[in-house]
N, C-alpha and C. Protein backbone atom coordinates (compact mmCIF):
# COMPACT_ATOMS: atom_id res chain seq x y z
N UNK A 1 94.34 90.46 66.83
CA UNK A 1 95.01 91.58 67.49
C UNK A 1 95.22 91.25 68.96
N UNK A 2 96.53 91.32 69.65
CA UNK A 2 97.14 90.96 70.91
C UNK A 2 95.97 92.03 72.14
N UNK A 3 95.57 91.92 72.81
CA UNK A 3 95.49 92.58 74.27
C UNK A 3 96.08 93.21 74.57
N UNK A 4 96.08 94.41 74.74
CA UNK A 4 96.78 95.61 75.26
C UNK A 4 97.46 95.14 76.27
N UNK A 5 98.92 95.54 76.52
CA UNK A 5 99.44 95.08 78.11
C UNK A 5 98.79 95.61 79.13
N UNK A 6 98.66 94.97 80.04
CA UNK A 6 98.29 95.68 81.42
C UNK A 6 99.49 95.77 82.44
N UNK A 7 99.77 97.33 82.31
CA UNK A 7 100.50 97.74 83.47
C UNK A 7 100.17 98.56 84.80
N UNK A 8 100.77 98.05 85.68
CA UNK A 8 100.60 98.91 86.90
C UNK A 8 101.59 99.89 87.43
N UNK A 9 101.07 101.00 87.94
CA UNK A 9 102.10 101.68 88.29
C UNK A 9 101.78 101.95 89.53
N UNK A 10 102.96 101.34 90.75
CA UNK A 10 102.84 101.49 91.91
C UNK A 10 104.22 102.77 92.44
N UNK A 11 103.68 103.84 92.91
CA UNK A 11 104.40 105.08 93.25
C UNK A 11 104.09 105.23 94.98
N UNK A 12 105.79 105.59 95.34
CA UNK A 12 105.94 105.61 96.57
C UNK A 12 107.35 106.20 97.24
N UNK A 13 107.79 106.44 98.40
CA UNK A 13 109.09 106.68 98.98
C UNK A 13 109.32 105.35 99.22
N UNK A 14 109.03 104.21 99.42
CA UNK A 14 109.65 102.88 99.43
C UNK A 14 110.97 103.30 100.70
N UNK A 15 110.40 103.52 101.71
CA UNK A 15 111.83 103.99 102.34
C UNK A 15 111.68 103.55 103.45
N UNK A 16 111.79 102.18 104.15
CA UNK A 16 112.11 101.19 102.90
C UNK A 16 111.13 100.49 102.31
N UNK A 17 111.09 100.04 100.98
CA UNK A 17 110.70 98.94 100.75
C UNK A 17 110.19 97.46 101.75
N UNK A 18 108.67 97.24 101.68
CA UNK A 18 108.84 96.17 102.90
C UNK A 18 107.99 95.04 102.30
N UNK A 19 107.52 94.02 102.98
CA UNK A 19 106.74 92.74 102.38
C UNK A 19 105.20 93.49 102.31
N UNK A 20 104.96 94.42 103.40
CA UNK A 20 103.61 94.98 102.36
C UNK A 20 103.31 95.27 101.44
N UNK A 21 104.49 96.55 100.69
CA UNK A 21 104.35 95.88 99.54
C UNK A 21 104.43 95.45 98.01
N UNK A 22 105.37 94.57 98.59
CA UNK A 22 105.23 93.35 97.56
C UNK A 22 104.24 92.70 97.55
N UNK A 23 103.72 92.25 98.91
CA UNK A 23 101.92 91.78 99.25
C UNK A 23 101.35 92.12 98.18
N UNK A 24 101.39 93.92 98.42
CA UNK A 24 99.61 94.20 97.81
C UNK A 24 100.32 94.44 96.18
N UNK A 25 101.58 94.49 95.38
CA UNK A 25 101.85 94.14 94.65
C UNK A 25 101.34 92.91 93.65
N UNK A 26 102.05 92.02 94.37
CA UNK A 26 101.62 90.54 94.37
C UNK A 26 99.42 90.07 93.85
N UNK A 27 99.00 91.03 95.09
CA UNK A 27 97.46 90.85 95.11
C UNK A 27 97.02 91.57 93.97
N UNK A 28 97.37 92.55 93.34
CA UNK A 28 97.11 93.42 92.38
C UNK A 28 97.46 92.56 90.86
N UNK A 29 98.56 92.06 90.58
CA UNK A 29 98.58 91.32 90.29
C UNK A 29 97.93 90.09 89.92
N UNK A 30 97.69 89.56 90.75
CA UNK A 30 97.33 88.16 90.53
C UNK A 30 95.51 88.55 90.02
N UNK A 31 94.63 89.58 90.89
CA UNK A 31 93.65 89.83 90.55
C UNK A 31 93.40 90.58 89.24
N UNK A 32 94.04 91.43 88.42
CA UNK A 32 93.91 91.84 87.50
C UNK A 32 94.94 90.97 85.85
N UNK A 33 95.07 89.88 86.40
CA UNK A 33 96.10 89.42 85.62
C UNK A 33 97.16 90.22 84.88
N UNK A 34 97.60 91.17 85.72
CA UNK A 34 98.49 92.72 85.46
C UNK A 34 99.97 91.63 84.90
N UNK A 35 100.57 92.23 83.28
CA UNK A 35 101.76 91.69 82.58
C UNK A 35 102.88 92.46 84.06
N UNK A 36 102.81 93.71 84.40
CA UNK A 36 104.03 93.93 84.82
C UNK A 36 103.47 94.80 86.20
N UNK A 37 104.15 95.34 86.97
CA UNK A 37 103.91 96.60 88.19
C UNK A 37 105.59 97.39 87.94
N UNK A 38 104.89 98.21 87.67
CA UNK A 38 106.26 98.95 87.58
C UNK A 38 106.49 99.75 89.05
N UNK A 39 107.19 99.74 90.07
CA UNK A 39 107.52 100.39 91.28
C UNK A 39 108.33 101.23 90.98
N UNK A 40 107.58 102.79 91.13
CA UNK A 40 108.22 104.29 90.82
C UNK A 40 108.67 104.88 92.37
N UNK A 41 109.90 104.73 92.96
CA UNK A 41 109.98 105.79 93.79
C UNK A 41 110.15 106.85 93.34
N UNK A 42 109.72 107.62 94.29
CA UNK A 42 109.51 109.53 93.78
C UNK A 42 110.28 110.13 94.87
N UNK A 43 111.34 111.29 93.90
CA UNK A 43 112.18 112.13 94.70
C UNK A 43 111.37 112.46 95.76
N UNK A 44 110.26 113.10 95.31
CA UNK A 44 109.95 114.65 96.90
C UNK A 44 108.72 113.51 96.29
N UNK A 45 107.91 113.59 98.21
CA UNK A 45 106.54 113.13 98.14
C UNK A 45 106.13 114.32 98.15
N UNK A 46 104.97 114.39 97.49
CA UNK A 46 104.42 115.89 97.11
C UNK A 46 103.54 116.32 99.16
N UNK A 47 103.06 114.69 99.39
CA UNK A 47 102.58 114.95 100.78
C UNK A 47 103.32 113.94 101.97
N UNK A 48 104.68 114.56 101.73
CA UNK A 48 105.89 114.32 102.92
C UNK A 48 106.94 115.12 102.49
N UNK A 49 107.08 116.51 102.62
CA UNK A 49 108.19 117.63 101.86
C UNK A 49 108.45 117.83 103.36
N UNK A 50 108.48 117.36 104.59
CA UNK A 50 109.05 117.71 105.58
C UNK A 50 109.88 116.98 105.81
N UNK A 51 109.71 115.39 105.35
CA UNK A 51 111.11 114.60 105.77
C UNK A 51 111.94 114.49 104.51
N UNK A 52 113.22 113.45 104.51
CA UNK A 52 113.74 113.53 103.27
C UNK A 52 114.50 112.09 103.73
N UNK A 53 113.90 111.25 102.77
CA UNK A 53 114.21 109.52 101.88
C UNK A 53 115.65 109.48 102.51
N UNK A 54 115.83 107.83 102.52
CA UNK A 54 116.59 107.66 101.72
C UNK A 54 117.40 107.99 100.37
N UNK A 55 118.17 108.04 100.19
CA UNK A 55 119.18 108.38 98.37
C UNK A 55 118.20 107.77 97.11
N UNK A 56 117.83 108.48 96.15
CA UNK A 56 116.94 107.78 95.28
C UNK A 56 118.00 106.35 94.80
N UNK A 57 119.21 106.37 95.00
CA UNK A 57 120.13 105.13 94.51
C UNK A 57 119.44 103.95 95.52
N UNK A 58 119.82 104.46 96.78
CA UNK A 58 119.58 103.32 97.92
C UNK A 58 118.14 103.02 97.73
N UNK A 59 117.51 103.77 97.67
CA UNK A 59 115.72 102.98 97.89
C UNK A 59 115.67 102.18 96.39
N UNK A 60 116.26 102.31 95.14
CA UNK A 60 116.15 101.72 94.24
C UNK A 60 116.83 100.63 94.28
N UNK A 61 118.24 100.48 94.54
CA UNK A 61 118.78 99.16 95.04
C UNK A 61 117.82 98.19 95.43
N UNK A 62 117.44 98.90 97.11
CA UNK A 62 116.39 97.86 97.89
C UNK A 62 115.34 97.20 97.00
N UNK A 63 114.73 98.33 96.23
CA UNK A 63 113.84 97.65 95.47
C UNK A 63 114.20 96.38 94.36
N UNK A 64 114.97 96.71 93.64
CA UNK A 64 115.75 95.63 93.49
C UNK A 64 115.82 94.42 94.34
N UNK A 65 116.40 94.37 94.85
CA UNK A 65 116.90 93.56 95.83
C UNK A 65 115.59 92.53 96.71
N UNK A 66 114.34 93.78 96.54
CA UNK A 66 112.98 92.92 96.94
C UNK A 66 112.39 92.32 96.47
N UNK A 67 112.80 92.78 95.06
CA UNK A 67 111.98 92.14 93.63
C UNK A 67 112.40 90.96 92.83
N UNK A 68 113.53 90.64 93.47
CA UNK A 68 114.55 90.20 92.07
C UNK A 68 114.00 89.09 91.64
N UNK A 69 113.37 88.31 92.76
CA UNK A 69 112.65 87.15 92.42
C UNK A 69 110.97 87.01 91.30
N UNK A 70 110.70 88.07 91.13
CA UNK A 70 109.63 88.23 90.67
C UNK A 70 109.50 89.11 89.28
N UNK A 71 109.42 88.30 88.43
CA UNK A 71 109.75 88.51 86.80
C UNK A 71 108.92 89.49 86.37
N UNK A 72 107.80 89.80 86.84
CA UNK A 72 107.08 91.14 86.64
C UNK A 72 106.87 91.84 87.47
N UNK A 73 108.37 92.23 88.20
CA UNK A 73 108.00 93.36 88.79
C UNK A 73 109.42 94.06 88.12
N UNK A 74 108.89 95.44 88.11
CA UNK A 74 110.38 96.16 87.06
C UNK A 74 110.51 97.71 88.46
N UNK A 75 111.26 98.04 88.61
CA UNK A 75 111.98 99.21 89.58
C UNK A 75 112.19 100.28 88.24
N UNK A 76 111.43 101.37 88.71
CA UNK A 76 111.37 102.58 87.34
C UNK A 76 112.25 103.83 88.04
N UNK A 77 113.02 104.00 87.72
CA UNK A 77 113.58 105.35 88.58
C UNK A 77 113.25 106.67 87.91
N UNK A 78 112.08 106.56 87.18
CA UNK A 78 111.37 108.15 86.53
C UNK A 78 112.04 109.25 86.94
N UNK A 79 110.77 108.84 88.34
CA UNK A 79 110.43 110.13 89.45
C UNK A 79 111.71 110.54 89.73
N UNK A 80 112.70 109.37 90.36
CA UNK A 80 113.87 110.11 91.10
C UNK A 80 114.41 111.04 89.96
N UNK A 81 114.41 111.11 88.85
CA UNK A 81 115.05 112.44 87.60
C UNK A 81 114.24 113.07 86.81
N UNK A 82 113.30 113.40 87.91
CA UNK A 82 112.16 114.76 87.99
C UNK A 82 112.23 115.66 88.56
N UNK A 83 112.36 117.17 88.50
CA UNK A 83 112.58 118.41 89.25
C UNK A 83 111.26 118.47 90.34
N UNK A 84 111.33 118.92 91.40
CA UNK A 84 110.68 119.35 92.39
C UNK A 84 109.74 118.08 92.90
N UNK A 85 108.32 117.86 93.54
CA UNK A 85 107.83 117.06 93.93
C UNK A 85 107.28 116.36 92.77
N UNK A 86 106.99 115.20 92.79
CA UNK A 86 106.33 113.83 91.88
C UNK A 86 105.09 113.66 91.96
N UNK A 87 104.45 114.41 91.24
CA UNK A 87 103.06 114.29 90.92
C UNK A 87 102.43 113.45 90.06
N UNK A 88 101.54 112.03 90.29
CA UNK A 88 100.66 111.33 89.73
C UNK A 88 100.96 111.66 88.40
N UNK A 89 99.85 112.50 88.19
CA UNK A 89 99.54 113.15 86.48
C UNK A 89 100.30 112.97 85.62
N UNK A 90 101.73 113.74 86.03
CA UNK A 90 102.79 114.15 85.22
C UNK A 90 103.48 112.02 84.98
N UNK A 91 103.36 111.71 85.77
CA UNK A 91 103.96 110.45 86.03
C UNK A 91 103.57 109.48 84.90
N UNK A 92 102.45 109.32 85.01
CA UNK A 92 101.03 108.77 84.73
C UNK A 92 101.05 108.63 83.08
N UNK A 93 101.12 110.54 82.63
CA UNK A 93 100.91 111.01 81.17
C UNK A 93 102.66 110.28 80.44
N UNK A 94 103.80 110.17 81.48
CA UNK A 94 105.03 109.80 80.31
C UNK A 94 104.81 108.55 80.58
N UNK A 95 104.36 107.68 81.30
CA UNK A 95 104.00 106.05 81.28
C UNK A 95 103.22 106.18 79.96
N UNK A 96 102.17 106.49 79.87
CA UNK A 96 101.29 106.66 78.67
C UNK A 96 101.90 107.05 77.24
N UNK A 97 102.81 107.81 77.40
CA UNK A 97 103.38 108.19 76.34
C UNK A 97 104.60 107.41 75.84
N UNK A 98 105.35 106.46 77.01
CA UNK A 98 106.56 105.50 76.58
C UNK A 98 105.56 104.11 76.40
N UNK A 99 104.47 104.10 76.70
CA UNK A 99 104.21 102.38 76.44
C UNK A 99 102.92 102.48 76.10
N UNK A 100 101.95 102.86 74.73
CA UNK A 100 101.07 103.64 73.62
C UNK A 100 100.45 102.58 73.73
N UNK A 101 99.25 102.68 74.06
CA UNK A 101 98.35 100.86 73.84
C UNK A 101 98.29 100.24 74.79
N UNK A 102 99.20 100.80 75.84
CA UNK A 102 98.65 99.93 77.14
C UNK A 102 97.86 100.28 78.08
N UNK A 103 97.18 99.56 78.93
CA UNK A 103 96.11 100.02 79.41
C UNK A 103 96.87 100.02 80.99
N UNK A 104 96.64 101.45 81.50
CA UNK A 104 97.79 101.57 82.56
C UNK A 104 97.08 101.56 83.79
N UNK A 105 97.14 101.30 85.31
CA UNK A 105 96.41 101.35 85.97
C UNK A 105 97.26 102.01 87.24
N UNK A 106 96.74 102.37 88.09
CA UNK A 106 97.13 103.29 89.54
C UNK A 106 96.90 102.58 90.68
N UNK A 107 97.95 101.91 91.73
CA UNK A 107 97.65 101.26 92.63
C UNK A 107 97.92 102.01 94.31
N UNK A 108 96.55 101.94 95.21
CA UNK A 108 96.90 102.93 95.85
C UNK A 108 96.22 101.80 97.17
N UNK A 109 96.44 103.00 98.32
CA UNK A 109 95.18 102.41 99.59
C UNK A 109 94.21 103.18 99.46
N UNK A 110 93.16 102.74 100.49
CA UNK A 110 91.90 103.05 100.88
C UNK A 110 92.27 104.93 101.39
N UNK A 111 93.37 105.16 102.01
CA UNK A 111 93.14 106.44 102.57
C UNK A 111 93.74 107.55 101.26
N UNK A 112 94.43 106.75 100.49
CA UNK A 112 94.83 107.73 99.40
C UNK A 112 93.79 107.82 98.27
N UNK A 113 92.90 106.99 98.01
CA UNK A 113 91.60 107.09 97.41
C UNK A 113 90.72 108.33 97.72
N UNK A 114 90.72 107.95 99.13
CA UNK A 114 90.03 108.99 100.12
C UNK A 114 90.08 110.63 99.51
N UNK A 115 91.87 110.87 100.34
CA UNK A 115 92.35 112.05 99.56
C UNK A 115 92.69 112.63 98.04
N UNK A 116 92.28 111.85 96.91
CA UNK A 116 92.85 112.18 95.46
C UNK A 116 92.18 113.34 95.06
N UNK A 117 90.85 113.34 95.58
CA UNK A 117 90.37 114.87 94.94
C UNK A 117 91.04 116.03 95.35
N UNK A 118 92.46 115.89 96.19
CA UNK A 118 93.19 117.21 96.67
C UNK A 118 94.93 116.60 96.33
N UNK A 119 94.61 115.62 95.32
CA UNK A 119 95.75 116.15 94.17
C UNK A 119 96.26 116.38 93.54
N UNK A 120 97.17 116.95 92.80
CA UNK A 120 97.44 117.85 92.05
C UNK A 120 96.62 117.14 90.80
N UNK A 121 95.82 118.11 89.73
CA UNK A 121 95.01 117.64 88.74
C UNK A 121 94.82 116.07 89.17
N UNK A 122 94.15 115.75 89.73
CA UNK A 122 93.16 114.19 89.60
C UNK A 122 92.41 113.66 88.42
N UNK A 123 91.94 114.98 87.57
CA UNK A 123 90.82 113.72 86.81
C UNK A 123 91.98 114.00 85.72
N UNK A 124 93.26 114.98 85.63
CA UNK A 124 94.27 114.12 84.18
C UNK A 124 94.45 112.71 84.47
N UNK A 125 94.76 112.39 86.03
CA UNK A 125 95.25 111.25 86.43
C UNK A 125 94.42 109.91 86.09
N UNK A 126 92.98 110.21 86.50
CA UNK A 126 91.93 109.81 85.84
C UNK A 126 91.83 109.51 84.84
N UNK A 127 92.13 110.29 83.52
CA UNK A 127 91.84 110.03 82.24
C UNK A 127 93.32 108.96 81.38
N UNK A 128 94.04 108.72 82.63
CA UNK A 128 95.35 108.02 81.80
C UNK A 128 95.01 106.82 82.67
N UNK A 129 94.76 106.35 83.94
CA UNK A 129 94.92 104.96 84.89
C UNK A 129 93.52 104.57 85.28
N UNK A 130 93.36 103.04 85.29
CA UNK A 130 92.33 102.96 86.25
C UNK A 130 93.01 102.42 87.76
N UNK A 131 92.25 103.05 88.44
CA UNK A 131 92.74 102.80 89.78
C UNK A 131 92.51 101.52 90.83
N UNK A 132 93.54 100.72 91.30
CA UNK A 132 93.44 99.98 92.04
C UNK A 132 93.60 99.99 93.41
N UNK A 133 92.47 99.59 94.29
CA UNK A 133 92.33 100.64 95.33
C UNK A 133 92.29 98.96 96.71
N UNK A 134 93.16 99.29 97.27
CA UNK A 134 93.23 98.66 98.72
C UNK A 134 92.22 98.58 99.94
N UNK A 135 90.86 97.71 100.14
CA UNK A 135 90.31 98.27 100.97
C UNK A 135 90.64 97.60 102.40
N UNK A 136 90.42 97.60 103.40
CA UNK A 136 90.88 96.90 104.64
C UNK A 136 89.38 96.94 105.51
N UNK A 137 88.70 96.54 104.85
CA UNK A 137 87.09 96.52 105.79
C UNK A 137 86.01 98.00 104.77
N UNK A 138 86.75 98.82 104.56
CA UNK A 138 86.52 100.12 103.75
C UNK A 138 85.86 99.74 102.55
N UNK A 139 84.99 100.73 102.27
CA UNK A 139 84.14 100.45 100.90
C UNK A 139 84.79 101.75 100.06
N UNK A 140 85.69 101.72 98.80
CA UNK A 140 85.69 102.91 98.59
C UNK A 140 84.63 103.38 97.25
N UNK A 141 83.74 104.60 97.49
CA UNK A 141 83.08 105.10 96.92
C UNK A 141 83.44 105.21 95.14
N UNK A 142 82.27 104.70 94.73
CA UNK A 142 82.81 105.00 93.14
C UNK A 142 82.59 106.56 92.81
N UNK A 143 83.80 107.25 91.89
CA UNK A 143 83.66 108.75 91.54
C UNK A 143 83.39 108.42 89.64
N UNK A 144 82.66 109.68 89.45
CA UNK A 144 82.07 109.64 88.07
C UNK A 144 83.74 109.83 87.31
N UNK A 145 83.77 109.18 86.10
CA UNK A 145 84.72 109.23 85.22
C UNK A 145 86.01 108.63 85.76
N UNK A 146 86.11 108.29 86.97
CA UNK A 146 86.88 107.35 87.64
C UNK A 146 87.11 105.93 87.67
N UNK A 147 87.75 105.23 86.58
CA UNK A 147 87.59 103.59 86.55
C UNK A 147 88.57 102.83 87.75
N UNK A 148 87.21 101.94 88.61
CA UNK A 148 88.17 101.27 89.97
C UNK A 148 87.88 100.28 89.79
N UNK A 149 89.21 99.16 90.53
CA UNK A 149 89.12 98.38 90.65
C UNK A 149 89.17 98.21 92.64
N UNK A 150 88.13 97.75 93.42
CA UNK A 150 88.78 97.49 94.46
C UNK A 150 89.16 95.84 94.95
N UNK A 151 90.22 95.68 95.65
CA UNK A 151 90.79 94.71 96.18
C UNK A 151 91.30 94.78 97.83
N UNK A 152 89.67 93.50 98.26
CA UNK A 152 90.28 93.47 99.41
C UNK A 152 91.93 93.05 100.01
N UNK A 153 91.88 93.70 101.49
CA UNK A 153 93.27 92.95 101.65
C UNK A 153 94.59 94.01 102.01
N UNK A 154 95.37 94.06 102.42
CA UNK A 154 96.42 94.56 103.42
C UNK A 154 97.23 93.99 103.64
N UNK A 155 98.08 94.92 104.56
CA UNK A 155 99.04 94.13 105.09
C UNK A 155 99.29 95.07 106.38
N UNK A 156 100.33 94.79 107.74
CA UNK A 156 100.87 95.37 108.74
C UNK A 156 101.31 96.00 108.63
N UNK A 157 102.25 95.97 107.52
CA UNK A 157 103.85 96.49 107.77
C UNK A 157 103.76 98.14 107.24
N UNK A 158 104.85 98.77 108.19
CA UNK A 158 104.63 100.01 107.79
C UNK A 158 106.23 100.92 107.89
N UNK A 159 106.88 101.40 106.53
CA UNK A 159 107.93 101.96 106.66
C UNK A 159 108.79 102.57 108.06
N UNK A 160 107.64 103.37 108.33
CA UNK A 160 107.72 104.41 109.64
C UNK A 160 108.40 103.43 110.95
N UNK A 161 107.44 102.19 111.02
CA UNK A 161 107.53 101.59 112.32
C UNK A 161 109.22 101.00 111.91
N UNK A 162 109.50 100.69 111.14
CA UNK A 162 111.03 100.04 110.37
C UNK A 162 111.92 100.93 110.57
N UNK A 163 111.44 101.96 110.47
CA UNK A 163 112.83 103.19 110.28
C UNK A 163 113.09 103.40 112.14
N UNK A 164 111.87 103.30 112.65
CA UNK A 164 112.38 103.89 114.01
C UNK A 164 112.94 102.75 114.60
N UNK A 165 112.35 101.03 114.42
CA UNK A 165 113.25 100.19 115.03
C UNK A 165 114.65 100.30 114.65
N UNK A 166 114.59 100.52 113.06
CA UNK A 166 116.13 100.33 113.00
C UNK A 166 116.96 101.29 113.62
N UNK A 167 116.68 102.74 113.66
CA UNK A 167 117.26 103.39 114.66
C UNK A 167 117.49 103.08 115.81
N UNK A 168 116.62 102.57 116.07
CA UNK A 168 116.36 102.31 118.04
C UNK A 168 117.94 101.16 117.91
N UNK A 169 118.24 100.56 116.86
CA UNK A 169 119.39 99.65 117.34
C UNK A 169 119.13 98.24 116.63
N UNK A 170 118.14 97.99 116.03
CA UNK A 170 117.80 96.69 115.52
C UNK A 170 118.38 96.74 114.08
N UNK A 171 119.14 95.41 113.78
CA UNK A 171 119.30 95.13 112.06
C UNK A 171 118.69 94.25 111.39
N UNK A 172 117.61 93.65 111.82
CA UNK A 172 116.66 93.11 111.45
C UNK A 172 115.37 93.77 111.79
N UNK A 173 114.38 93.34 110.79
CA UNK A 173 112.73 93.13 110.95
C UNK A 173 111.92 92.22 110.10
N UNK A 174 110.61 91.94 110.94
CA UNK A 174 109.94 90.98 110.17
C UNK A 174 109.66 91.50 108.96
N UNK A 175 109.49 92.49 108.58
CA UNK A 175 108.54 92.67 107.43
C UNK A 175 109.64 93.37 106.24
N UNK A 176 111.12 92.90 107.02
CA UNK A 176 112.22 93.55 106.06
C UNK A 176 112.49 92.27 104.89
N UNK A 177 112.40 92.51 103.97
CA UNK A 177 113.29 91.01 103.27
C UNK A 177 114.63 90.85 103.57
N UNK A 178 115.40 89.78 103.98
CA UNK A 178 117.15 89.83 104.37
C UNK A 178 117.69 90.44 103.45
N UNK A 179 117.48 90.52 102.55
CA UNK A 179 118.49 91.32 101.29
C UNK A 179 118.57 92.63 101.63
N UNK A 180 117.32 93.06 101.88
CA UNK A 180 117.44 94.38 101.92
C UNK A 180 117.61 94.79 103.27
N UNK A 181 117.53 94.34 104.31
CA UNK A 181 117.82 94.13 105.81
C UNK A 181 119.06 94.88 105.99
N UNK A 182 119.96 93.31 104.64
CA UNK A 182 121.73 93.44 104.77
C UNK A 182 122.11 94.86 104.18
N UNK A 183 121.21 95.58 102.97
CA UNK A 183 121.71 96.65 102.54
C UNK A 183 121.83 97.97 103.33
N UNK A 184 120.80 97.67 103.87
CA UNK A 184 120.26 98.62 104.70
C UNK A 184 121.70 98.77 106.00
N UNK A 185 121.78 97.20 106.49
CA UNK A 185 123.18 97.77 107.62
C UNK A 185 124.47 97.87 106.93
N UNK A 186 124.65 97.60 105.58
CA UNK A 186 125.92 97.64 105.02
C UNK A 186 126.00 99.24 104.76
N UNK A 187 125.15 99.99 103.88
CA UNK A 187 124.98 100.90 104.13
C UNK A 187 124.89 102.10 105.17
N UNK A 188 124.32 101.75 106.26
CA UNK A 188 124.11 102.34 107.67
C UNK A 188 122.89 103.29 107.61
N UNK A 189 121.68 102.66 106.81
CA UNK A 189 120.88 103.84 106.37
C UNK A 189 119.81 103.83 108.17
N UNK A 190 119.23 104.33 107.91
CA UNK A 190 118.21 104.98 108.80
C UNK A 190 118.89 104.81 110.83
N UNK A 191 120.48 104.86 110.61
CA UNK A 191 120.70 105.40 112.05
C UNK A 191 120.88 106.76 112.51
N UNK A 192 120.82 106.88 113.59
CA UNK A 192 120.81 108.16 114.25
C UNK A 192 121.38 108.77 113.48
């Protein structure tokens, strides 16, 4: 009898997409000998309903466009054709329910570890993923009925700091991949 696949499901605004991560992609990966990472951007962040993304088209492109080189990584556009904010759980339970036998896992950081006991149902989330958790010097605490994996390791790069250079006037950044650099100014996304 084959080994259950091991999938990951990495959920985010990807806005944009940057080499972090694909990094901690990549590290998740390689340490769990994970078959695939599926990268879910989500319409509404359930904890960022004050700003608003990129187009779920455009951040999926990019992703694309970041990935293309890397045979297990797949761009899931779920979330973006989900009503209201994108909650884990709900996410989590139709992964579980489109791919029966696989053993699914949750890839997060150290500060979203932190906060999971304040979101929406956690231990459903719990009972479908084990969680792969980012530490950066951080020890994160084991929770009862909670299966973790932690993996040291990080990266710099951070959406926020990208969106405001590119506003400020820049069409490049380090931590942009050129592909998505070029989409980004062909497009004209994140100017004034």
């Amino acid at each position: 009898m084959p080994a259950p696949r091991k999938i990951a499901l990495f959920g985010g605004t990807f806005d944009p997409v940057h080499f972090g991560h694909i990094h901690l992609a990549t590290l998740a990966r390689d340490a769990l000998e994970l078959d695939e990472v599926r990268f879910l951007p989500c319409r509404i962040s359930p904890h960022k309903t004050d700003s608003t993304p990129a187009s779920g088209d455009d951040r999926c492109e990019m992703l694309r466009l970041a990935t293309a080189g890397l045979p297990w990584a797949v761009v899931d556009d779920f979330e973006l054709h989900q009503p209201g904010p994108s909650y884990s759980y709900q996410t989590a339970g139709a992964m579980a329910a489109r791919f029966p036998g696989a053993r699914l896992f949750w890839i997060m950081g150290f500060d979203q570890w932190h906060a999971l006991p304040r979101w929406e149902n956690p231990q459903r989330l719990a009972a479908l993923v084990e969680f792969i958790v980012f530490a950066r010097g951080e020890t994160p605490q084991p929770r009862e009925d909670y299966r973790l994996h932690v993996i040291a390791g990080g990266h710099p790069a951070s959406a926020t700091a990208i969106r405001e250079a590119l506003a400020g006037g820049k069409t490049r950044h380090a931590w942009l991949d050129p592909k998505v650099a070029g989409w980004i100014a062909a497009k004209g996304l994140y100017r004034p």
